[in-house]
PDB file of N, CA and C in Angstrom:
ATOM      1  N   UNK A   1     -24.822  60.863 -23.311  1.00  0.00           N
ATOM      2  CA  UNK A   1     -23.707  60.137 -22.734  1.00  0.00           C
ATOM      3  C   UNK A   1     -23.312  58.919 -23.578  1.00  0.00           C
ATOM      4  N   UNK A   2     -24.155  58.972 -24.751  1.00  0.00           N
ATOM      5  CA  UNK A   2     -23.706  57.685 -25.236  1.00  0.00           C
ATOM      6  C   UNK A   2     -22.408  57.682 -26.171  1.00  0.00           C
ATOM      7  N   UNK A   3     -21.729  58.484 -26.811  1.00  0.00           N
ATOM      8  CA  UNK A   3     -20.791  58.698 -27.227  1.00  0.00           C
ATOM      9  C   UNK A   3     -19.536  58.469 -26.254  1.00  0.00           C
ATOM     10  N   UNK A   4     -19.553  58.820 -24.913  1.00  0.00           N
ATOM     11  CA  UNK A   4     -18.885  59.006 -23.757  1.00  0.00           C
ATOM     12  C   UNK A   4     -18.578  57.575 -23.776  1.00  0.00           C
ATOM     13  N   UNK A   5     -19.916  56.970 -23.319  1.00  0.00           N
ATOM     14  CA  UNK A   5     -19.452  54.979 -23.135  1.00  0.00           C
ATOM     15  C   UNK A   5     -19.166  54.499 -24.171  1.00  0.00           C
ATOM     16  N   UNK A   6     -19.535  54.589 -25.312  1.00  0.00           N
ATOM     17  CA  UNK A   6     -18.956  54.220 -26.309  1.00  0.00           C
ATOM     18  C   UNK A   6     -17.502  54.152 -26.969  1.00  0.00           C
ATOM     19  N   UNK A   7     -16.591  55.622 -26.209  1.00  0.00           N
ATOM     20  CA  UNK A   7     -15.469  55.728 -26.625  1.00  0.00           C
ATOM     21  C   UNK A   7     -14.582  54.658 -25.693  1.00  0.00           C
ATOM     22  N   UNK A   8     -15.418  54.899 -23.961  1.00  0.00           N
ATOM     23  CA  UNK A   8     -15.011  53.781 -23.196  1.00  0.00           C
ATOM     24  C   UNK A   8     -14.698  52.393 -23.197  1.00  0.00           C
ATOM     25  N   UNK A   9     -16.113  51.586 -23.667  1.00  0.00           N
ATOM     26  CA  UNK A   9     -15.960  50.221 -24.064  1.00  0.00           C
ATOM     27  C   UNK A   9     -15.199  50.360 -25.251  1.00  0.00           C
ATOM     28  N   UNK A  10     -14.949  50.904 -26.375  1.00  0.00           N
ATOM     29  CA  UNK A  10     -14.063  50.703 -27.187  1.00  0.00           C
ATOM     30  C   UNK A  10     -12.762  50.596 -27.158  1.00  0.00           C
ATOM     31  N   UNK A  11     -12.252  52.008 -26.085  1.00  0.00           N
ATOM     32  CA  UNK A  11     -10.698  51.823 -25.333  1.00  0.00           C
ATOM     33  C   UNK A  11     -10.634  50.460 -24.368  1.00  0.00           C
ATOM     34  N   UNK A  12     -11.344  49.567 -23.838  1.00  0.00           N
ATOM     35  CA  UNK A  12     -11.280  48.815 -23.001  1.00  0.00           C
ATOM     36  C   UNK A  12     -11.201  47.167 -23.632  1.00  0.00           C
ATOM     37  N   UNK A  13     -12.054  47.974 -24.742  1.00  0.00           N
ATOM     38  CA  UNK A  13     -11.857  46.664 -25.649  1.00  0.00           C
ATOM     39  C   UNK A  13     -11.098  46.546 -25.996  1.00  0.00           C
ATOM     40  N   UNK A  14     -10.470  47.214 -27.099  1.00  0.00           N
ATOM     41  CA  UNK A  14      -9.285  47.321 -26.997  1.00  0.00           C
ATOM     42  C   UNK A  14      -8.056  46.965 -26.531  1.00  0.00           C
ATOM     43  N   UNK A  15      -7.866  47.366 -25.089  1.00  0.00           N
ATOM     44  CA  UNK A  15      -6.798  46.803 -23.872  1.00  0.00           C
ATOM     45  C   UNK A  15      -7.310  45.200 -23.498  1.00  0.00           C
ATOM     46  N   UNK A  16      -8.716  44.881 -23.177  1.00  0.00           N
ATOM     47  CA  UNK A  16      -8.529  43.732 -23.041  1.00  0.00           C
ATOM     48  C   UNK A  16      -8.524  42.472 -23.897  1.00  0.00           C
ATOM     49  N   UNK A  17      -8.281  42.678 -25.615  1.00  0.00           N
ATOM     50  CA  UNK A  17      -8.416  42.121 -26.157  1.00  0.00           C
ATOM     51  C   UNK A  17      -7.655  42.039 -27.572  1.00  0.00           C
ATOM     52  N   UNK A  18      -6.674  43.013 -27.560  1.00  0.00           N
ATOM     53  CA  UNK A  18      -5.331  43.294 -28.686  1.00  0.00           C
ATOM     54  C   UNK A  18      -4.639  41.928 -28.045  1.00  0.00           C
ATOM     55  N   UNK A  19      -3.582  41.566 -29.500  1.00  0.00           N
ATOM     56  CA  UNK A  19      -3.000  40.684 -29.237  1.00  0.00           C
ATOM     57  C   UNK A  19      -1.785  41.074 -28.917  1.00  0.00           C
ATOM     58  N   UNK A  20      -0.589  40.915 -27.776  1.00  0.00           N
ATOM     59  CA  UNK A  20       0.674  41.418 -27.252  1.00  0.00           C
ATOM     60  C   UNK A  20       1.245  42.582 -28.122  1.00  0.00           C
ATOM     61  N   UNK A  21       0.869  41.782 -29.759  1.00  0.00           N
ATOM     62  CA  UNK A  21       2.048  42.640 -30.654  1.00  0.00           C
ATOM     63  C   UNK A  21       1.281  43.933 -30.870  1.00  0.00           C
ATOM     64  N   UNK A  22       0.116  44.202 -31.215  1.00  0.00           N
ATOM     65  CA  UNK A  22      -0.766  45.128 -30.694  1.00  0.00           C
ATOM     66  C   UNK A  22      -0.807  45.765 -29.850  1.00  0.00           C
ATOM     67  N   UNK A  23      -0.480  45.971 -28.706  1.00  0.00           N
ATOM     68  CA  UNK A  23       0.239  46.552 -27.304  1.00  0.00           C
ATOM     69  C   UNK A  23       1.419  47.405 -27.641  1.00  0.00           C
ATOM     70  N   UNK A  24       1.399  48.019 -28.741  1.00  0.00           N
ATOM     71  CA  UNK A  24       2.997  48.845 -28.957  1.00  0.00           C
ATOM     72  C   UNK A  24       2.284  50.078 -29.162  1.00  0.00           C
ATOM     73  N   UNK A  25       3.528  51.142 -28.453  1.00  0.00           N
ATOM     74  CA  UNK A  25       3.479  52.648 -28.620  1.00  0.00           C
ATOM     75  C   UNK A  25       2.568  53.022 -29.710  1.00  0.00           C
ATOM     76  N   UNK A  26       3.095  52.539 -31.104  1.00  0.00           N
ATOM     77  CA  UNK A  26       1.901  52.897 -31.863  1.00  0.00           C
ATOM     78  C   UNK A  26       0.710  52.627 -31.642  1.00  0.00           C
ATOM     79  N   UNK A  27       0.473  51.536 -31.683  1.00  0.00           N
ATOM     80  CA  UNK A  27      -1.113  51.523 -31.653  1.00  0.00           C
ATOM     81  C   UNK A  27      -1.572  52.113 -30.165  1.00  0.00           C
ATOM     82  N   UNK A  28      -1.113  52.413 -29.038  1.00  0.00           N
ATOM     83  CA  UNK A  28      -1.328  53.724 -27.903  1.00  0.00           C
ATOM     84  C   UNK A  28      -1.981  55.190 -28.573  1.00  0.00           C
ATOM     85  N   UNK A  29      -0.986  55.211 -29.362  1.00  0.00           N
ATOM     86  CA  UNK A  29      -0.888  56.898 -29.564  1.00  0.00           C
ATOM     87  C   UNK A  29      -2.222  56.574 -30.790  1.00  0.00           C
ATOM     88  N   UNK A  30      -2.547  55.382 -31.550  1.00  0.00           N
ATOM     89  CA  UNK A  30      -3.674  55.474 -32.588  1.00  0.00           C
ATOM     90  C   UNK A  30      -4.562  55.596 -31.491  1.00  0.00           C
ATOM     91  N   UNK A  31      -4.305  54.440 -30.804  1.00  0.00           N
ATOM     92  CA  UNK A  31      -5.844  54.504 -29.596  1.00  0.00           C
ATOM     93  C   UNK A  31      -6.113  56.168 -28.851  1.00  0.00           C
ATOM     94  N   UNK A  32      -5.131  56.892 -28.536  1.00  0.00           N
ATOM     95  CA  UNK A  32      -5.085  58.117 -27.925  1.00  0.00           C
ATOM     96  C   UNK A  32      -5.533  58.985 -28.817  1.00  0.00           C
ATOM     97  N   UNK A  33      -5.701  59.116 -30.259  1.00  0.00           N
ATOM     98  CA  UNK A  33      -5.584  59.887 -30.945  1.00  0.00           C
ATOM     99  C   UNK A  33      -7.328  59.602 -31.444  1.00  0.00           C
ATOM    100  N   UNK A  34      -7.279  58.441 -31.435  1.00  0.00           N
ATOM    101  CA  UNK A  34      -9.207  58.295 -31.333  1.00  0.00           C
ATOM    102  C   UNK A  34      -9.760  58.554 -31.164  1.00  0.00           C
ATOM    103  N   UNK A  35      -9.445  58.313 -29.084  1.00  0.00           N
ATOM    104  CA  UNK A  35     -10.274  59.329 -28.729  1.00  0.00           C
ATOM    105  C   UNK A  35     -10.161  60.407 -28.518  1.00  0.00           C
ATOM    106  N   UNK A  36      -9.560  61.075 -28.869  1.00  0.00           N
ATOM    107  CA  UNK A  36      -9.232  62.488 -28.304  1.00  0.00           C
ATOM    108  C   UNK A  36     -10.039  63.431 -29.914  1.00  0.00           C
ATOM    109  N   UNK A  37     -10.301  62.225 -31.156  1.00  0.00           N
ATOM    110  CA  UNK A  37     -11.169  62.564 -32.167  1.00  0.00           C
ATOM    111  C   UNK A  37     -12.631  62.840 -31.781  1.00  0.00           C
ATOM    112  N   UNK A  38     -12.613  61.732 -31.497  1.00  0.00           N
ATOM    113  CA  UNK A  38     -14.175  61.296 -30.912  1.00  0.00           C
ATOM    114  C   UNK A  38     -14.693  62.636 -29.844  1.00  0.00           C
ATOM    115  N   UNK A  39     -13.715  62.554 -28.691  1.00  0.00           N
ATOM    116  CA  UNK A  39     -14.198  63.848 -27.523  1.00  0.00           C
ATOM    117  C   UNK A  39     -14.450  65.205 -28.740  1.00  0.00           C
ATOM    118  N   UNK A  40     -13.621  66.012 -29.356  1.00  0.00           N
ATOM    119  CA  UNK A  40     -13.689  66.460 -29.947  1.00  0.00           C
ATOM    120  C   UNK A  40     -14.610  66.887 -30.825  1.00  0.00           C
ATOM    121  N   UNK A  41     -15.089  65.536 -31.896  1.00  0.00           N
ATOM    122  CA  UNK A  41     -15.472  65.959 -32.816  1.00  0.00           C
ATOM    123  C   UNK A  41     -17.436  65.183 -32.739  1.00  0.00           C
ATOM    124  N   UNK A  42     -17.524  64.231 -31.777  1.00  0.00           N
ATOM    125  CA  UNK A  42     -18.804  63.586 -31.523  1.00  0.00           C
ATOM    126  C   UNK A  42     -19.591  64.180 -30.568  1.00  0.00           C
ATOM    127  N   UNK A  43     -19.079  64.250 -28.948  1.00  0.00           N
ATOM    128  CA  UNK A  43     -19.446  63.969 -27.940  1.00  0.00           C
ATOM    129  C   UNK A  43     -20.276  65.198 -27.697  1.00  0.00           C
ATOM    130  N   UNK A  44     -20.724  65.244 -26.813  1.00  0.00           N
ATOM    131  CA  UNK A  44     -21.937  66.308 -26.488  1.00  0.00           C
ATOM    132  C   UNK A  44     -21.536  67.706 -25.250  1.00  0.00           C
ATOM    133  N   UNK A  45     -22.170  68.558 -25.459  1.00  0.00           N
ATOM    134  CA  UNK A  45     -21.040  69.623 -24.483  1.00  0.00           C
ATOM    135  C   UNK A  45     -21.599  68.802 -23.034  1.00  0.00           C
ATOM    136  N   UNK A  46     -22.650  67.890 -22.626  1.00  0.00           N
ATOM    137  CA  UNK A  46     -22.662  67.218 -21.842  1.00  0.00           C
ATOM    138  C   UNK A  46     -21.286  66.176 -21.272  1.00  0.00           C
ATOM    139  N   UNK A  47     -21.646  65.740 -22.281  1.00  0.00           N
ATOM    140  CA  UNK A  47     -20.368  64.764 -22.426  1.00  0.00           C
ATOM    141  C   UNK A  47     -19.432  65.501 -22.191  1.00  0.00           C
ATOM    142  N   UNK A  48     -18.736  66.205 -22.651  1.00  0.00           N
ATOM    143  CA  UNK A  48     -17.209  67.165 -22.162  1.00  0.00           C
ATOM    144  C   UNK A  48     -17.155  67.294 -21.047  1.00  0.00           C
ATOM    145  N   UNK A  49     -17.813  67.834 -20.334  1.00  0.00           N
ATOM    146  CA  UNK A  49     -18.352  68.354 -19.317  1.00  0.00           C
ATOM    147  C   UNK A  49     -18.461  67.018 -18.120  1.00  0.00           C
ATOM    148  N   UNK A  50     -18.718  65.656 -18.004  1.00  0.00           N
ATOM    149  CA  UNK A  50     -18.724  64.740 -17.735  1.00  0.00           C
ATOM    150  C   UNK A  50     -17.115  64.497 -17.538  1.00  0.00           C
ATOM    151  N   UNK A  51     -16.808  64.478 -18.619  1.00  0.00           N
ATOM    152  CA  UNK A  51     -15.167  63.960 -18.877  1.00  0.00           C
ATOM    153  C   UNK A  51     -14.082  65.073 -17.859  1.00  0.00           C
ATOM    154  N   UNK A  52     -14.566  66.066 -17.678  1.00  0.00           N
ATOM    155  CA  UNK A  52     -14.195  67.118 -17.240  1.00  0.00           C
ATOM    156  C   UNK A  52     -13.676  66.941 -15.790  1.00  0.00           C
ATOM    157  N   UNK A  53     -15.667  66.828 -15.671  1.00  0.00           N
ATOM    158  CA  UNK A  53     -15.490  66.266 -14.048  1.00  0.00           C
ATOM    159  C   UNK A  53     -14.664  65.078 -13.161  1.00  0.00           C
ATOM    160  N   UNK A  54     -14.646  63.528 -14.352  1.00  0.00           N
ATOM    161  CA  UNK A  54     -13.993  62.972 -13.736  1.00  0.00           C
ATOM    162  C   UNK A  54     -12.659  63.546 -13.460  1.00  0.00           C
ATOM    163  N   UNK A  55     -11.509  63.948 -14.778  1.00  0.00           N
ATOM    164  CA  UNK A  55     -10.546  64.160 -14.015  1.00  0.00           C
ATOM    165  C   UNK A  55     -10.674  65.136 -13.210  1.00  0.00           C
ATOM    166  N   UNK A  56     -11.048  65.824 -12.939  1.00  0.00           N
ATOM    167  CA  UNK A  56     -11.557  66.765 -11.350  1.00  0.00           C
ATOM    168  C   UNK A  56     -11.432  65.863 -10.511  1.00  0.00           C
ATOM    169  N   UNK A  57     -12.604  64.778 -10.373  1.00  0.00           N
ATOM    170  CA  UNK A  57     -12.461  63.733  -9.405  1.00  0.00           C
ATOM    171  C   UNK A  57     -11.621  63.025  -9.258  1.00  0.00           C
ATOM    172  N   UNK A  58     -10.934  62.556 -10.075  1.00  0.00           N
ATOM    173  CA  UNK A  58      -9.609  62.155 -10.228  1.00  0.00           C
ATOM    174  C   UNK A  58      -8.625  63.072  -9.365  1.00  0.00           C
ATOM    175  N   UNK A  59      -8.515  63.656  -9.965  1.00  0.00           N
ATOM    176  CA  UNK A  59      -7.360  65.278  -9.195  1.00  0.00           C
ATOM    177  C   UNK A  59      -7.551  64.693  -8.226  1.00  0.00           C
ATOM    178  N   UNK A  60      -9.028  65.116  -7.694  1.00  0.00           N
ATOM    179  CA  UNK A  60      -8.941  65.337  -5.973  1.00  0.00           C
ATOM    180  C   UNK A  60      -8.455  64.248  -5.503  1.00  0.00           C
ATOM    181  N   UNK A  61      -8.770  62.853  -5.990  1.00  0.00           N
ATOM    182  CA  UNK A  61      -8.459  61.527  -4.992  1.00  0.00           C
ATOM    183  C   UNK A  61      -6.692  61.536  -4.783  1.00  0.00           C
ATOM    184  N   UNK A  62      -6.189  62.097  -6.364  1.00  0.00           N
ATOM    185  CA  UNK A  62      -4.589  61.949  -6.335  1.00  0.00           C
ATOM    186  C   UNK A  62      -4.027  62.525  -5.343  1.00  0.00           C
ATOM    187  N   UNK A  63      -4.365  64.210  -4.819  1.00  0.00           N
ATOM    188  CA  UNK A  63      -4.402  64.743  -4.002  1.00  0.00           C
ATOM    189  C   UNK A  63      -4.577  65.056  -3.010  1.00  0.00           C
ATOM    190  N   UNK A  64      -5.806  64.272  -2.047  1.00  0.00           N
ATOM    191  CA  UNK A  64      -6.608  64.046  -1.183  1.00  0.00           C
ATOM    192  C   UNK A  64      -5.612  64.390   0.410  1.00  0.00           C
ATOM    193  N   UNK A  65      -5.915  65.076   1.239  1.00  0.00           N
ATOM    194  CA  UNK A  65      -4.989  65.442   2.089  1.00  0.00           C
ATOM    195  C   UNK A  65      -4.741  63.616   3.098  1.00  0.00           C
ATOM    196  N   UNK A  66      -3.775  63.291   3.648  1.00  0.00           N
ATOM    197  CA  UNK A  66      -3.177  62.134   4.004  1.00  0.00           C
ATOM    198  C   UNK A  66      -4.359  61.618   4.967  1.00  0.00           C
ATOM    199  N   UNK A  67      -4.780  60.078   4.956  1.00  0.00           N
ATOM    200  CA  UNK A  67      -6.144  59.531   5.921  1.00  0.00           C
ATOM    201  C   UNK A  67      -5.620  59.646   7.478  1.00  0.00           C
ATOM    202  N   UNK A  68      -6.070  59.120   8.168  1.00  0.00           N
ATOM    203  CA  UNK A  68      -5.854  58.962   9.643  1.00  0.00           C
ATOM    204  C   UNK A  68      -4.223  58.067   9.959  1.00  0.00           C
ATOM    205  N   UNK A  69      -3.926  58.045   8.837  1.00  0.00           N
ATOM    206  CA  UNK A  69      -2.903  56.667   8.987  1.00  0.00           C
ATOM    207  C   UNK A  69      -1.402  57.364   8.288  1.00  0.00           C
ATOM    208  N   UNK A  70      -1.629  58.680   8.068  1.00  0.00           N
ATOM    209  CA  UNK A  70      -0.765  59.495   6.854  1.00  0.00           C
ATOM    210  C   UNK A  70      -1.007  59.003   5.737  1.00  0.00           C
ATOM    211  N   UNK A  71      -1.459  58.336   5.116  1.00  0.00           N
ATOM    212  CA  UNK A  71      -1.531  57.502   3.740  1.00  0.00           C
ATOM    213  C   UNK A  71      -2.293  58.723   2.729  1.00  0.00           C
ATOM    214  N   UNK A  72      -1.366  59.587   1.424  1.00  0.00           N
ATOM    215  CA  UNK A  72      -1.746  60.321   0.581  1.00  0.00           C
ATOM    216  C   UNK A  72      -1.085  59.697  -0.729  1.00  0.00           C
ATOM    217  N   UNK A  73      -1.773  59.794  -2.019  1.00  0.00           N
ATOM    218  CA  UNK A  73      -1.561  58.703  -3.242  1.00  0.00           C
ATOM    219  C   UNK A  73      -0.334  60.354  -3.579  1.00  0.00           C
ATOM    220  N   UNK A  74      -0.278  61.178  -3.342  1.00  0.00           N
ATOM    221  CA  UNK A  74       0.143  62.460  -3.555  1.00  0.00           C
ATOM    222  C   UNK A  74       1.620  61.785  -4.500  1.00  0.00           C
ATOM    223  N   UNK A  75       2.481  61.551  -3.448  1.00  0.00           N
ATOM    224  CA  UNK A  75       3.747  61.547  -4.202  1.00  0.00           C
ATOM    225  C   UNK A  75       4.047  60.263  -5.359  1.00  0.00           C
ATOM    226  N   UNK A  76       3.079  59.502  -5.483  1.00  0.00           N
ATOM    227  CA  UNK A  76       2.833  58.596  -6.687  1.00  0.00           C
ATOM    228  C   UNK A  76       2.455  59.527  -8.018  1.00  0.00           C
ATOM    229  N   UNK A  77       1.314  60.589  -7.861  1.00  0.00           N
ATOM    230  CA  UNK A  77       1.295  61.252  -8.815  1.00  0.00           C
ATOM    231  C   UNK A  77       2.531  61.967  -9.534  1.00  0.00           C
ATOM    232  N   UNK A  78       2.847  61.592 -11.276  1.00  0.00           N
ATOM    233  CA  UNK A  78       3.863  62.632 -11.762  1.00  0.00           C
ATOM    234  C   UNK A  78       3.477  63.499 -11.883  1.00  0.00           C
ATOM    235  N   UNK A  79       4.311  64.430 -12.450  1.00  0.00           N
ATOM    236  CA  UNK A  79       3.933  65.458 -12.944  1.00  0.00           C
ATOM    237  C   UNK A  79       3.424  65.603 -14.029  1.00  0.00           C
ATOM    238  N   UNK A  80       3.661  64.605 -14.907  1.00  0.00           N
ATOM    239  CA  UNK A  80       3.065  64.597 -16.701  1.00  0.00           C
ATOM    240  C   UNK A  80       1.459  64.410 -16.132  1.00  0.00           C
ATOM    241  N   UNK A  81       1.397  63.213 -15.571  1.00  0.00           N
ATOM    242  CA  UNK A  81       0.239  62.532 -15.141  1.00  0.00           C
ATOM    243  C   UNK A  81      -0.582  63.873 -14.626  1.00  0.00           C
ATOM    244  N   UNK A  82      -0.150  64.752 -13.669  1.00  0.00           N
ATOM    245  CA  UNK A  82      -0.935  65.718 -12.724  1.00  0.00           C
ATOM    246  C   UNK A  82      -1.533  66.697 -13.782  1.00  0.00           C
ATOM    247  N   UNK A  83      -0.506  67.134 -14.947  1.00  0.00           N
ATOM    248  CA  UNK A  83      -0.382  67.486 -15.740  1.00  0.00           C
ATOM    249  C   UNK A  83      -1.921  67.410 -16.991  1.00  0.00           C
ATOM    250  N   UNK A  84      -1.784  66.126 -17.400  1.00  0.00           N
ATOM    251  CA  UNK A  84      -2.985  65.349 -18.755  1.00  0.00           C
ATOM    252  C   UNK A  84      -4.353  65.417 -17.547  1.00  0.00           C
ATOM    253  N   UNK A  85      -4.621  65.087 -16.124  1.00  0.00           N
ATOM    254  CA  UNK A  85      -5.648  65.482 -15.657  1.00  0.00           C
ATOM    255  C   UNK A  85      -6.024  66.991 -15.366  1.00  0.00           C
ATOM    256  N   UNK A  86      -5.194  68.108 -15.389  1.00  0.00           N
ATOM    257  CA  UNK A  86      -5.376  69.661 -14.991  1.00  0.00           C
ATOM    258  C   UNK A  86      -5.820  69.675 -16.372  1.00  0.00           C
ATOM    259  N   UNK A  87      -5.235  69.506 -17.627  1.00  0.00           N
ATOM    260  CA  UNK A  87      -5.675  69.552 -18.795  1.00  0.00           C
ATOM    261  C   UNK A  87      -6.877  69.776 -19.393  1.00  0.00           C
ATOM    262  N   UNK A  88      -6.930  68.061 -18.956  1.00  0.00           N
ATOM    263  CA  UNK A  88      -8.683  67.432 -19.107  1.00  0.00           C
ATOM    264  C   UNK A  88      -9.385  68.476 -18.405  1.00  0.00           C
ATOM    265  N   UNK A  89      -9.640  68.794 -17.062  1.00  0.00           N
ATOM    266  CA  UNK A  89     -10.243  69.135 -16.052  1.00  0.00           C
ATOM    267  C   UNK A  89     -10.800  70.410 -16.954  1.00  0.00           C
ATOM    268  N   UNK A  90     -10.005  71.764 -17.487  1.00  0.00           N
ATOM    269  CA  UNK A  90      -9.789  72.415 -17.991  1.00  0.00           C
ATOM    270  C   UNK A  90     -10.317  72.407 -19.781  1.00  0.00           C
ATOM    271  N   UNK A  91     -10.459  71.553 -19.933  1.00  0.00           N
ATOM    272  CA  UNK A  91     -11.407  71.009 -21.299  1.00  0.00           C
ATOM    273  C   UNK A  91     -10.497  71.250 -22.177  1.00  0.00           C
ATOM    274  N   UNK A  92      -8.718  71.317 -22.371  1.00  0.00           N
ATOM    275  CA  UNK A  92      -8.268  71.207 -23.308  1.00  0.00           C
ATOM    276  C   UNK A  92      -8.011  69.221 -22.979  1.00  0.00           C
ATOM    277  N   UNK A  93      -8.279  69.219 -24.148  1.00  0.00           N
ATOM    278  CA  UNK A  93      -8.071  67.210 -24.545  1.00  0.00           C
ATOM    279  C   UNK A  93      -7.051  66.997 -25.122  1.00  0.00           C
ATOM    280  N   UNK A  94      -6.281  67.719 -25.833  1.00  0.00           N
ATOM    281  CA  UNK A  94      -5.303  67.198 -26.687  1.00  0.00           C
ATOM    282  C   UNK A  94      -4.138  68.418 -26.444  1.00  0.00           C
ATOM    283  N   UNK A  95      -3.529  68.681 -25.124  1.00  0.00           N
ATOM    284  CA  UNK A  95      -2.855  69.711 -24.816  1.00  0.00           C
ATOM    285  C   UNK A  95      -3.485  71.028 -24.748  1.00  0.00           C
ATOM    286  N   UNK A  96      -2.219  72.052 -25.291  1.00  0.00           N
ATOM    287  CA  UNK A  96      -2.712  73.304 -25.313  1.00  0.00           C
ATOM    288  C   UNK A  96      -3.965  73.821 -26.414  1.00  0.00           C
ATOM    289  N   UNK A  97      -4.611  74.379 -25.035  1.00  0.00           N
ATOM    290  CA  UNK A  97      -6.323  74.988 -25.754  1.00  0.00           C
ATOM    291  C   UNK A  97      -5.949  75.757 -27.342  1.00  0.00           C
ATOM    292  N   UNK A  98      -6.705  75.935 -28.070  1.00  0.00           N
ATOM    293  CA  UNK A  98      -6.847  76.018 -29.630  1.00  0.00           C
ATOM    294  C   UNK A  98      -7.308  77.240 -29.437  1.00  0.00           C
ATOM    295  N   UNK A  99      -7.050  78.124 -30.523  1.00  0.00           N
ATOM    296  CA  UNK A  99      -7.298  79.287 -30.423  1.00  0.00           C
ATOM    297  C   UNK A  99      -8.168  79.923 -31.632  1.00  0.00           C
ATOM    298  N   UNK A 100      -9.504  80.552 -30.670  1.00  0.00           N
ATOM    299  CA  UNK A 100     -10.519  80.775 -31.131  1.00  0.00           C
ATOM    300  C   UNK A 100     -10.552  80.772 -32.736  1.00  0.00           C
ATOM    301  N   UNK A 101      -9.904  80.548 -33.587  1.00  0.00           N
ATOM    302  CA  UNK A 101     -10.157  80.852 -34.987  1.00  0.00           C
ATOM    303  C   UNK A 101      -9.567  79.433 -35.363  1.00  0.00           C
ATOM    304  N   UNK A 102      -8.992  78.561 -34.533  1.00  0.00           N
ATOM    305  CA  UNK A 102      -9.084  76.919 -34.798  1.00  0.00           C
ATOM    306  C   UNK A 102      -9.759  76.296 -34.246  1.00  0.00           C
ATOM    307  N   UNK A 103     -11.069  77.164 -33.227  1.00  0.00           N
ATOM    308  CA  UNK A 103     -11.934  76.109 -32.592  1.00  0.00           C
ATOM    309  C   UNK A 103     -13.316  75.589 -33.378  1.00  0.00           C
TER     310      UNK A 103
END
């Protein structure tokens, strides 16, 4: 799992500690593209598998049928968003799954 926290505190570091001008699309898509190296090319089939689950867990909370009060996060979820967690869940990380002779 240590690759896992590692990619974590690094994305976090990151966010809490770039300076404003640093905060642009580009450096997003460098930070996105990191990790989506790192999952890829470090992490452990543990680790995948971990990453997996959260957005699973994720899913479900987005989804979660409405509490005693009607209250469901449901229609906050987009579709891109519903989308990058079915993904994950599914163990493609960087979109559409790769095909066996690019895996």
């Amino acid at each position: 799992m240590q690759n896992l926290a590692d990619a974590v505190l690094q994305y976090l570091w990151f966010l809490n500690f770039c300076e404003e001008e640093e905060l642009s699309l580009d450096a997003s898509v460098k930070q996105i593209e990191s990790v989506i190296y790192e999952v890829k090319s470090s992490f452990t089939d543990e680790e995948r598998r971990a990453l997996q689950d959260a957005a699973r867990r994720s899913l479900a909370s987005w989804l979660r049928e409405p509490d005693r009060h009607g209250y469901t996060p449901r229609s906050l979820l987009t579709s891109q968003q519903r989308e990058f967690l079915e993904q994950i869940a599914e163990g493609h990380f960087s979109g559409a799954p790769l095909d066996d002779d690019e895996a």
